[in-house]
C-alpha atoms as a PDB file:
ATOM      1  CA  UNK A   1      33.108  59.081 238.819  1.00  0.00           C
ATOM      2  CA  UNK A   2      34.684  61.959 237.435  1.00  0.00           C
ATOM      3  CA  UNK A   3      37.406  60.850 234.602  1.00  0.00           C
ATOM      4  CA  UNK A   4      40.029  62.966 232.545  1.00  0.00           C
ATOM      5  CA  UNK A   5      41.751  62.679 229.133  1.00  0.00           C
ATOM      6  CA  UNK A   6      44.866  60.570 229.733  1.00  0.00           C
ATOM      7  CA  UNK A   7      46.193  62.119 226.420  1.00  0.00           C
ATOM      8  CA  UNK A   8      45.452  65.384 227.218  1.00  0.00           C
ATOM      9  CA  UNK A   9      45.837  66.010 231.028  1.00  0.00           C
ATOM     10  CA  UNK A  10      48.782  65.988 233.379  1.00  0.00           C
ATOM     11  CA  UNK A  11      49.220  64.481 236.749  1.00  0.00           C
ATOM     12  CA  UNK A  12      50.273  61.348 238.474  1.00  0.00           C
ATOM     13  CA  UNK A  13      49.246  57.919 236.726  1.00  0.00           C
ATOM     14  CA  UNK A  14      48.623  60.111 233.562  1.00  0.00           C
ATOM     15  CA  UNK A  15      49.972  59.001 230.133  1.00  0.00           C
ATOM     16  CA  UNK A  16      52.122  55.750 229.088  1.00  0.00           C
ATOM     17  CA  UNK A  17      55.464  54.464 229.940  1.00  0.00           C
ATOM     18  CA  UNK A  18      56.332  54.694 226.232  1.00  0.00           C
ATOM     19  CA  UNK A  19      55.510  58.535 226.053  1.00  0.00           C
ATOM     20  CA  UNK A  20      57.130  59.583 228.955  1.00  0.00           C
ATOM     21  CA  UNK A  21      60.550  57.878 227.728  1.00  0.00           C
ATOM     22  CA  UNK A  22      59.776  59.713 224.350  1.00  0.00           C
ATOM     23  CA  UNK A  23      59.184  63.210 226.422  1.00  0.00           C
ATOM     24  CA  UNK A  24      62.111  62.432 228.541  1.00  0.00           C
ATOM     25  CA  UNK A  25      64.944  61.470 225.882  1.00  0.00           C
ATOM     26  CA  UNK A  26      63.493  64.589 224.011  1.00  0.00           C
ATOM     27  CA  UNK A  27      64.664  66.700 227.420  1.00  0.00           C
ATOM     28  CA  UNK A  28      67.399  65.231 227.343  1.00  0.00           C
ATOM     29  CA  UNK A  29      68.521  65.331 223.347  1.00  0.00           C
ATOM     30  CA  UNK A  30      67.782  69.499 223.901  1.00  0.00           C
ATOM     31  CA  UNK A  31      69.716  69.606 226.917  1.00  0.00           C
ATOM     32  CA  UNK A  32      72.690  68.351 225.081  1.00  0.00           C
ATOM     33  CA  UNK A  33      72.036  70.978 222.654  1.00  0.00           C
ATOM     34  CA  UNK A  34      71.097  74.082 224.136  1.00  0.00           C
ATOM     35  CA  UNK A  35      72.776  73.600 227.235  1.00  0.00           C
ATOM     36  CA  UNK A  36      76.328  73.698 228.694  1.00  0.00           C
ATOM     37  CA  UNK A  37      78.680  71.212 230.428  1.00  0.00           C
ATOM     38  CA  UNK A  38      79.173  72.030 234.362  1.00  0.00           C
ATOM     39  CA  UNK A  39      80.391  70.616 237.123  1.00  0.00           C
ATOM     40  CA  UNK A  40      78.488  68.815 239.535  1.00  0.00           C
ATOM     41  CA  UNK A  41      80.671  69.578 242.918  1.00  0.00           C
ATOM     42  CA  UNK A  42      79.033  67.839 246.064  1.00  0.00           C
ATOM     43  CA  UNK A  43      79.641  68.904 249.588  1.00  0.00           C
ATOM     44  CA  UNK A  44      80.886  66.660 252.423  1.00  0.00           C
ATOM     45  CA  UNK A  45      80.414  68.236 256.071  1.00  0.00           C
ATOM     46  CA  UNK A  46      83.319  67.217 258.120  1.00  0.00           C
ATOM     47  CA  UNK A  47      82.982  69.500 261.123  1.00  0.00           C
ATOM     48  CA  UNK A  48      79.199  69.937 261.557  1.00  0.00           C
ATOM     49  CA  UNK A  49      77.926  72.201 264.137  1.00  0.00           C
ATOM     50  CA  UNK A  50      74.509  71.507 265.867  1.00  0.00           C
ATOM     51  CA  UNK A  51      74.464  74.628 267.850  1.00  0.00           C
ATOM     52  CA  UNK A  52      74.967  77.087 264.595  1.00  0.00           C
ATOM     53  CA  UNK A  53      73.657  74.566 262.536  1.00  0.00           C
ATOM     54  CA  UNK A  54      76.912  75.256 259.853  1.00  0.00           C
ATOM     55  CA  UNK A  55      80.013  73.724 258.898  1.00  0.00           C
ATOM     56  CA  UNK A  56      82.606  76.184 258.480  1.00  0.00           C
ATOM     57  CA  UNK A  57      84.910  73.617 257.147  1.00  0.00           C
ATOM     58  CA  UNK A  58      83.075  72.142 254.244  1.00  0.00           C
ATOM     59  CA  UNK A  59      84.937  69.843 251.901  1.00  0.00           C
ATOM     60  CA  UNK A  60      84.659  69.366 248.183  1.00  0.00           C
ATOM     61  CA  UNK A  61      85.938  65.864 246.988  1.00  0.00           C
ATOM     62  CA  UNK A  62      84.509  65.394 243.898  1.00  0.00           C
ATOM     63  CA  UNK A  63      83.724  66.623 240.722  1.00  0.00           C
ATOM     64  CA  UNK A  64      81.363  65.261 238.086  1.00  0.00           C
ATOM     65  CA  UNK A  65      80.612  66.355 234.653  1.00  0.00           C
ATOM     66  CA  UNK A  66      77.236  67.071 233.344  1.00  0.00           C
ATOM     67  CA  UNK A  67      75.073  68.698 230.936  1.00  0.00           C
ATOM     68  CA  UNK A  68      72.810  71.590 232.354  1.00  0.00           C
ATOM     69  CA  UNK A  69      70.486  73.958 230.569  1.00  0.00           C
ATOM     70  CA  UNK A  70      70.525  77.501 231.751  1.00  0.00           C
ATOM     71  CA  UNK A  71      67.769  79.123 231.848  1.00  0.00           C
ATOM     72  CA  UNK A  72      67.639  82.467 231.345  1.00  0.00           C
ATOM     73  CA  UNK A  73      69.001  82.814 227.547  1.00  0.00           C
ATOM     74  CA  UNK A  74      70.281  86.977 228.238  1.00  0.00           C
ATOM     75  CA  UNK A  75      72.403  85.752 231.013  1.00  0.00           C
ATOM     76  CA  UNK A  76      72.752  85.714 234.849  1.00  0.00           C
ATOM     77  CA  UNK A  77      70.561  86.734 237.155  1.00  0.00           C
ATOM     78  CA  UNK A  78      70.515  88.493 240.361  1.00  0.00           C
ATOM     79  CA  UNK A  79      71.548  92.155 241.533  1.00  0.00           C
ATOM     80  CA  UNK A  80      75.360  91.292 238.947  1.00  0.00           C
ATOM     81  CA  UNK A  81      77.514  94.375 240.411  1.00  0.00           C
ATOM     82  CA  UNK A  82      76.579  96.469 242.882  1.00  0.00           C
ATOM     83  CA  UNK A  83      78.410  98.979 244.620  1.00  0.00           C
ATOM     84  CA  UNK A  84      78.413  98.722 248.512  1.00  0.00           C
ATOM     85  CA  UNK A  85      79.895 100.671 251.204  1.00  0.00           C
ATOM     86  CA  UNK A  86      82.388  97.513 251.484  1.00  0.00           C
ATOM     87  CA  UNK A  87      83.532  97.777 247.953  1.00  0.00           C
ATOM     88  CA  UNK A  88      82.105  95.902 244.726  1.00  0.00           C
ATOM     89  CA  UNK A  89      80.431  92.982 245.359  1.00  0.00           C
ATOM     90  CA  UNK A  90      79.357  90.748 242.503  1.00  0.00           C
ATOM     91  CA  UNK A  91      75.921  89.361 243.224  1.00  0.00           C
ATOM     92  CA  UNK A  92      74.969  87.028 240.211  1.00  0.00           C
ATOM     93  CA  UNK A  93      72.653  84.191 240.629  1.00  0.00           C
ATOM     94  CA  UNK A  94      71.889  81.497 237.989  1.00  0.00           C
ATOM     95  CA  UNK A  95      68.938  78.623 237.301  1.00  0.00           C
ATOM     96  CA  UNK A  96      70.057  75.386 235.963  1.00  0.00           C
ATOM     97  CA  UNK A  97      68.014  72.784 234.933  1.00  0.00           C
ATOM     98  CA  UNK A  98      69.452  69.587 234.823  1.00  0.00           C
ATOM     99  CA  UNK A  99      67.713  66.095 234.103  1.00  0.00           C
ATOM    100  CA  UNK A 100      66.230  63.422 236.305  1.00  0.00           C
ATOM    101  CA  UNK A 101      67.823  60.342 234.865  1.00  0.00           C
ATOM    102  CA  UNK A 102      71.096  61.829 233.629  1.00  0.00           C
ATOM    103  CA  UNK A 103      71.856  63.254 236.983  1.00  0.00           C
ATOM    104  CA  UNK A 104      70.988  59.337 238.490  1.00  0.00           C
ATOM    105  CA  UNK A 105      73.091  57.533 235.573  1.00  0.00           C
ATOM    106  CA  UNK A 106      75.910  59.926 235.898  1.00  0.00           C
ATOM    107  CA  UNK A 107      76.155  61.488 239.915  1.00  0.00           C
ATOM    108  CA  UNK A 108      73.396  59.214 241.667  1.00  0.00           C
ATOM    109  CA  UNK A 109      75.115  55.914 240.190  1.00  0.00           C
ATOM    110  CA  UNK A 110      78.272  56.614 241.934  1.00  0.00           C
ATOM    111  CA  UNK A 111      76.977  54.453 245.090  1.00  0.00           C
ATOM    112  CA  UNK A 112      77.799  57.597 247.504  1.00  0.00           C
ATOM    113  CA  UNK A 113      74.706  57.385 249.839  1.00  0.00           C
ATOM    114  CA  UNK A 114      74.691  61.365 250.368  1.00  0.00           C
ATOM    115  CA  UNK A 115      74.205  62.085 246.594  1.00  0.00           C
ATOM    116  CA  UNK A 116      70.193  60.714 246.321  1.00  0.00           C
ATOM    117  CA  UNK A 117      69.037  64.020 244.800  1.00  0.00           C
ATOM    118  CA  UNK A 118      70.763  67.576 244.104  1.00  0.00           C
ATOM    119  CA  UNK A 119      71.135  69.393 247.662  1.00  0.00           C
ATOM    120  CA  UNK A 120      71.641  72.821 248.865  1.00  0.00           C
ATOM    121  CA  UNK A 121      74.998  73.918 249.613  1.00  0.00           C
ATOM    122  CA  UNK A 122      76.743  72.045 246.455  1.00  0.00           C
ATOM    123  CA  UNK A 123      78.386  73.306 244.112  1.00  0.00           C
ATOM    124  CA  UNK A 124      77.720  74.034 240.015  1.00  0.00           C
ATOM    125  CA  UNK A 125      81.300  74.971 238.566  1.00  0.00           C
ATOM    126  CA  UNK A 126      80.177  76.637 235.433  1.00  0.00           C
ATOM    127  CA  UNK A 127      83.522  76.345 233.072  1.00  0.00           C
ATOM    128  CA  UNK A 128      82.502  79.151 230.317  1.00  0.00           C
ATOM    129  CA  UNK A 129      82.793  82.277 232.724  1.00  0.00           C
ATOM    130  CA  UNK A 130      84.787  80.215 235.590  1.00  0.00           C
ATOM    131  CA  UNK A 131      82.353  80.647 238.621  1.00  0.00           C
ATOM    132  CA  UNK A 132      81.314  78.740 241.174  1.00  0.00           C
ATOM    133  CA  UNK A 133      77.279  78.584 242.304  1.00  0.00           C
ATOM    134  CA  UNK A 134      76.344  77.700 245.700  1.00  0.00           C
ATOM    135  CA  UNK A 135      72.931  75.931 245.096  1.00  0.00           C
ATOM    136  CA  UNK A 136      70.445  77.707 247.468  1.00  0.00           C
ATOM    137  CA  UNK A 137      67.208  75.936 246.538  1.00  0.00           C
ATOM    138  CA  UNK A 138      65.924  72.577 244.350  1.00  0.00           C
ATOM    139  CA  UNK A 139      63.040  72.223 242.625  1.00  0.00           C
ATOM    140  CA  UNK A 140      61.517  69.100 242.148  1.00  0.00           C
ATOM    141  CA  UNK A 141      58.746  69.394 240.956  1.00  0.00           C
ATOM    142  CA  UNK A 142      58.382  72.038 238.201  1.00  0.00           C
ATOM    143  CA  UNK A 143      57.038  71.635 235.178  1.00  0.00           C
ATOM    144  CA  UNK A 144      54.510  69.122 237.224  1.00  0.00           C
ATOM    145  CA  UNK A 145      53.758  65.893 235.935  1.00  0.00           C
ATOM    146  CA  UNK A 146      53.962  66.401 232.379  1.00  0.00           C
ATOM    147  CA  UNK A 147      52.220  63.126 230.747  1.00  0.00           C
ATOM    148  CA  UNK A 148      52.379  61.805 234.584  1.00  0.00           C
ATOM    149  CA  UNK A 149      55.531  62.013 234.930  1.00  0.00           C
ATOM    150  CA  UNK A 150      59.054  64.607 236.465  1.00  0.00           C
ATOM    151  CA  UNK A 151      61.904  65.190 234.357  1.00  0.00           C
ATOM    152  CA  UNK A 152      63.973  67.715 235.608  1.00  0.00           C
ATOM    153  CA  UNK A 153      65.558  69.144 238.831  1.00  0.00           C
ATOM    154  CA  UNK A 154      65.828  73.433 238.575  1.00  0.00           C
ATOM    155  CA  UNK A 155      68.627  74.467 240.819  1.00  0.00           C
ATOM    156  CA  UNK A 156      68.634  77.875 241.758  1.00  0.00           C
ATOM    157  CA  UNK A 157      71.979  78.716 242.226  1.00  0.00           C
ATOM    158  CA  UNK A 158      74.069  81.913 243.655  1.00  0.00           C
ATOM    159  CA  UNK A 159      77.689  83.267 242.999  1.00  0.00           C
ATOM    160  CA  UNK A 160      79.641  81.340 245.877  1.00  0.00           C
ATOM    161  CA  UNK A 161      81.282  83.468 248.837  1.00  0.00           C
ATOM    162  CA  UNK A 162      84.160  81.736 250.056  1.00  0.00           C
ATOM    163  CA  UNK A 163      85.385  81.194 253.357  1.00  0.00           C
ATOM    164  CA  UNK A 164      86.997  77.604 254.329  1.00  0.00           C
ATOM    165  CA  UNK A 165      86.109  75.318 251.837  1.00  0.00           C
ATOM    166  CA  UNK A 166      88.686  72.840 250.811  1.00  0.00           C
ATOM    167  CA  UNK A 167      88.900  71.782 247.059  1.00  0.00           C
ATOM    168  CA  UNK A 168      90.225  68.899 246.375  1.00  0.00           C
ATOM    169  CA  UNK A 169      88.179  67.072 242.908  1.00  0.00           C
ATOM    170  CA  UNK A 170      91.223  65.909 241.371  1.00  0.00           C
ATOM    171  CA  UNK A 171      89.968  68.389 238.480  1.00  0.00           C
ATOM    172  CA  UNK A 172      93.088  70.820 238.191  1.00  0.00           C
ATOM    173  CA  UNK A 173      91.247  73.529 236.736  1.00  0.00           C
ATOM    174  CA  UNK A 174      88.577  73.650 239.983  1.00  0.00           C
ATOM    175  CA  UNK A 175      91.111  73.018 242.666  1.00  0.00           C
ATOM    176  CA  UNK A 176      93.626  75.754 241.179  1.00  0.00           C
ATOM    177  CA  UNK A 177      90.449  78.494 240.826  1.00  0.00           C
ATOM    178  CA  UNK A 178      89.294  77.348 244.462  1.00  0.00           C
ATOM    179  CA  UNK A 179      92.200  77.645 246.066  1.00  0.00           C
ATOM    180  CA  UNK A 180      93.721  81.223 245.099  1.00  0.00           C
ATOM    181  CA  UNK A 181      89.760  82.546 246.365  1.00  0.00           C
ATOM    182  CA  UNK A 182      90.514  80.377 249.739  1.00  0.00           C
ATOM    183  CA  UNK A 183      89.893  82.715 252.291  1.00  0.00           C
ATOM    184  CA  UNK A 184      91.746  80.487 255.138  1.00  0.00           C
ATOM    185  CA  UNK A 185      95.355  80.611 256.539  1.00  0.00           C
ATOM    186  CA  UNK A 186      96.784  77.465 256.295  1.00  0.00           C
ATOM    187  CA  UNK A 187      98.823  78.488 253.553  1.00  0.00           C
ATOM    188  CA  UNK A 188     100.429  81.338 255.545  1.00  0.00           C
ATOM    189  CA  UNK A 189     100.661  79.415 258.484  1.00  0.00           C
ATOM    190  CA  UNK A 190     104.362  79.834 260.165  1.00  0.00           C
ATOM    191  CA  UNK A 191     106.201  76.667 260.086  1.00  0.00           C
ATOM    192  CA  UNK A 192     109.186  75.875 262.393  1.00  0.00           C
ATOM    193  CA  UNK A 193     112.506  74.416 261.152  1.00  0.00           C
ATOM    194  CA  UNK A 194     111.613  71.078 261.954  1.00  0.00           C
ATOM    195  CA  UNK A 195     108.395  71.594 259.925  1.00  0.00           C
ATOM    196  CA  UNK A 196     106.094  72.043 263.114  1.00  0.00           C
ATOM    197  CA  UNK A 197     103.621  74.607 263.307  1.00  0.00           C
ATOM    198  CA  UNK A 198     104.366  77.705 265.717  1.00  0.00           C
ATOM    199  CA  UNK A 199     100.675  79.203 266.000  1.00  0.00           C
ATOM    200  CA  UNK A 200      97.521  77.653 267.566  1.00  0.00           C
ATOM    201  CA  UNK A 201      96.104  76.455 264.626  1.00  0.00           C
ATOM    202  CA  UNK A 202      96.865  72.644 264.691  1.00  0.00           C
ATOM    203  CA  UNK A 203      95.468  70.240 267.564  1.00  0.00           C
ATOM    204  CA  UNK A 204      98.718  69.986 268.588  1.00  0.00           C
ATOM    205  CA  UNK A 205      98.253  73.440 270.392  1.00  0.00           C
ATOM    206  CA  UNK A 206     101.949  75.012 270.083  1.00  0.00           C
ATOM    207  CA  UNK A 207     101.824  78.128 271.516  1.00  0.00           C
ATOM    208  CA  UNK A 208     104.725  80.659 269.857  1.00  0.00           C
ATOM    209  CA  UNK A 209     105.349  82.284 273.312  1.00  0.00           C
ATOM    210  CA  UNK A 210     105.568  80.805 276.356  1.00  0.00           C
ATOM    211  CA  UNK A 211     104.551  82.533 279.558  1.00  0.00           C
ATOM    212  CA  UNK A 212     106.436  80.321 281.858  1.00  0.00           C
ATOM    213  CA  UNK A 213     109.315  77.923 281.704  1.00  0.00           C
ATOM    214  CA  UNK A 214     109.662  75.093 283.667  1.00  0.00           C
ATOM    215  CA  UNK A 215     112.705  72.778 283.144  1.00  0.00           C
ATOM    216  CA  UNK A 216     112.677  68.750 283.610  1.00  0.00           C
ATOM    217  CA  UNK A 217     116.238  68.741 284.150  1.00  0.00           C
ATOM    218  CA  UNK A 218     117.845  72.366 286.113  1.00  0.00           C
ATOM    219  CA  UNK A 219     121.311  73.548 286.001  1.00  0.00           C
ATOM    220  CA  UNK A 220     123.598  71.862 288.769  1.00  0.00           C
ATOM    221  CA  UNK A 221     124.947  75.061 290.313  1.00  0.00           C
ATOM    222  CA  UNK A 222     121.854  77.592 288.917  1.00  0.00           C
ATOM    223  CA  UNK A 223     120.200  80.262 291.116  1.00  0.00           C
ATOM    224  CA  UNK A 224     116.904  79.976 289.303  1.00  0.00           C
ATOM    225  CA  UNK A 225     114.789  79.336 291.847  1.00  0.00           C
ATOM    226  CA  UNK A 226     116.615  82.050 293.898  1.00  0.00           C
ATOM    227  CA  UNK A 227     116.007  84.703 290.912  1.00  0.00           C
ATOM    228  CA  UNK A 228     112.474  83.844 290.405  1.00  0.00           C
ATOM    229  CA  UNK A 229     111.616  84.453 294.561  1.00  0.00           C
ATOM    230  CA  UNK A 230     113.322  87.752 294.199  1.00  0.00           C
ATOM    231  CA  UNK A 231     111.383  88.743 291.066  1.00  0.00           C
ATOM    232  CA  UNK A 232     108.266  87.865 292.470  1.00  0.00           C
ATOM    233  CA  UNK A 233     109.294  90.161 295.638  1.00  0.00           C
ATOM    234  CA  UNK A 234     109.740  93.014 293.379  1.00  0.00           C
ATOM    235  CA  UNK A 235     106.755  92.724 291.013  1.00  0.00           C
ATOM    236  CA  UNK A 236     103.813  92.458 292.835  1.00  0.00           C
ATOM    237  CA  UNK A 237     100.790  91.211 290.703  1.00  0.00           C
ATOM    238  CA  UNK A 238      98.830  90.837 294.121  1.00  0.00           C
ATOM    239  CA  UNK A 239      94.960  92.300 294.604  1.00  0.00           C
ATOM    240  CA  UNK A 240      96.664  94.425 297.248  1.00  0.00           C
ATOM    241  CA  UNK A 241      99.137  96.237 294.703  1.00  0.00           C
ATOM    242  CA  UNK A 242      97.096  99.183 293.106  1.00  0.00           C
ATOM    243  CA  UNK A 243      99.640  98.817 290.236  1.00  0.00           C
ATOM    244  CA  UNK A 244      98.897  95.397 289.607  1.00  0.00           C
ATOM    245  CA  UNK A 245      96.763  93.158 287.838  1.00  0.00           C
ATOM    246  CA  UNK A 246      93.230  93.042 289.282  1.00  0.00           C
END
């Protein structure tokens, strides 16, 4: 039977409990020197769609605070700006490596079901330059096994390209930044007098203009119904009218 050096090798049922706690409060003691304090932003679907397989209305409820090593020392990553026939688009991506057990003690604690591991499509607020990384992939599993054990989750991470997404952490900083790059209309929506919407964007469905009227209580005395027969006798939308609608 073929045996390895359990001092010496990596892999699964390799080493001792009492080294890998030494290895992994060593990650973590570096991490809270060399790295930076983020934001941990998890996203909640609330309108999922099956067919497209997307939620165009993503919601961001939460914000927690955590250390995360970055790991390229010169810098983002990615394509940074690049000039494009629809303007300047700014294209930086960005690896974070966070740890196992002080994302569970401070995120995986919080008793929210969804939040068992780092997912795509959260968010890393990153405080220093004031950006906002869409996670696009997690590693679990890199370095592997060191002294039979994983530490560390990599997150590879890319500049965030709004659309929808409502901010609302209760972290003034994030919800401020978020909302002036909201891309949606609610807050140019046209509001009535009586504080009702006018356009079709509530479920209420208020249209602005009507293209008939129909009123529940008529006019004693009013030629209305008069009017209207001699309108329609004049404009003839019929298939038969070669001026009309088709």
């Amino acid at each position: 039977m073929a045996t390895v050096n359990h001092y010496f090798q990596s892999g699964k049922n390799i080493g001792r409990a009492s080294e890998q706690n030494i290895y992994e409060d060593l990650i973590i003691e570096s991490m809270k020197i060399y790295g930076f304090e983020v934001y941990y932003i998890p996203r909640t679907p609330s309108n999922y769609d099956n067919v497209l397989t997307e939620d165009p209305t993503n919601t961001f409820d939460h914000a927690y605070p955590i250390e995360m090593y970055l790991q390229s020392n010169n810098g983002f990553e990615g394509d940074s700006e690049l000039l494009t026939k629809f303007g300047v688009e700014i294209r930086d991506s960005a690896t974070f490596v966070v740890a196992r057990k002080r994302w569970s003690d401070v995120i995986g604690s919080t008793g929210n079901s969804i939040l068992t591991r780092p997912a795509e499509g959260d968010v890393i607020y990153f405080p220093l330059t004031k950006g906002f990384f869409e996670i696009r992939k997690v590693e679990h599993a890199v370095p592997f096994y060191q002294v039979g054990k994983l530490y560390v989750y990599t997150l590879y991470g890319e500049l965030m390209q709004y659309s929808n997404e409502r901010f609302n952490t209760g972290v003034a900083e994030i919800d401020q930044l978020a909302s002036g790059y909201d891309l949606g209309i609610d807050n140019f929506e046209i509001i009535s007098e009586s504080g009702d919407s006018i356009l079709l964007e509530t479920s209420e469905l208020t249209p602005m203009v009507l293209e008939d009227y129909t009123s529940n209580k008529p006019t004693v005395g009013a030629d209305n119904e008069k009017i209207r027969a001699e309108k329609n006798a004049v404009l003839d939308f019929s298939e038969r009218n070669p001026f009309g609608d088709p």
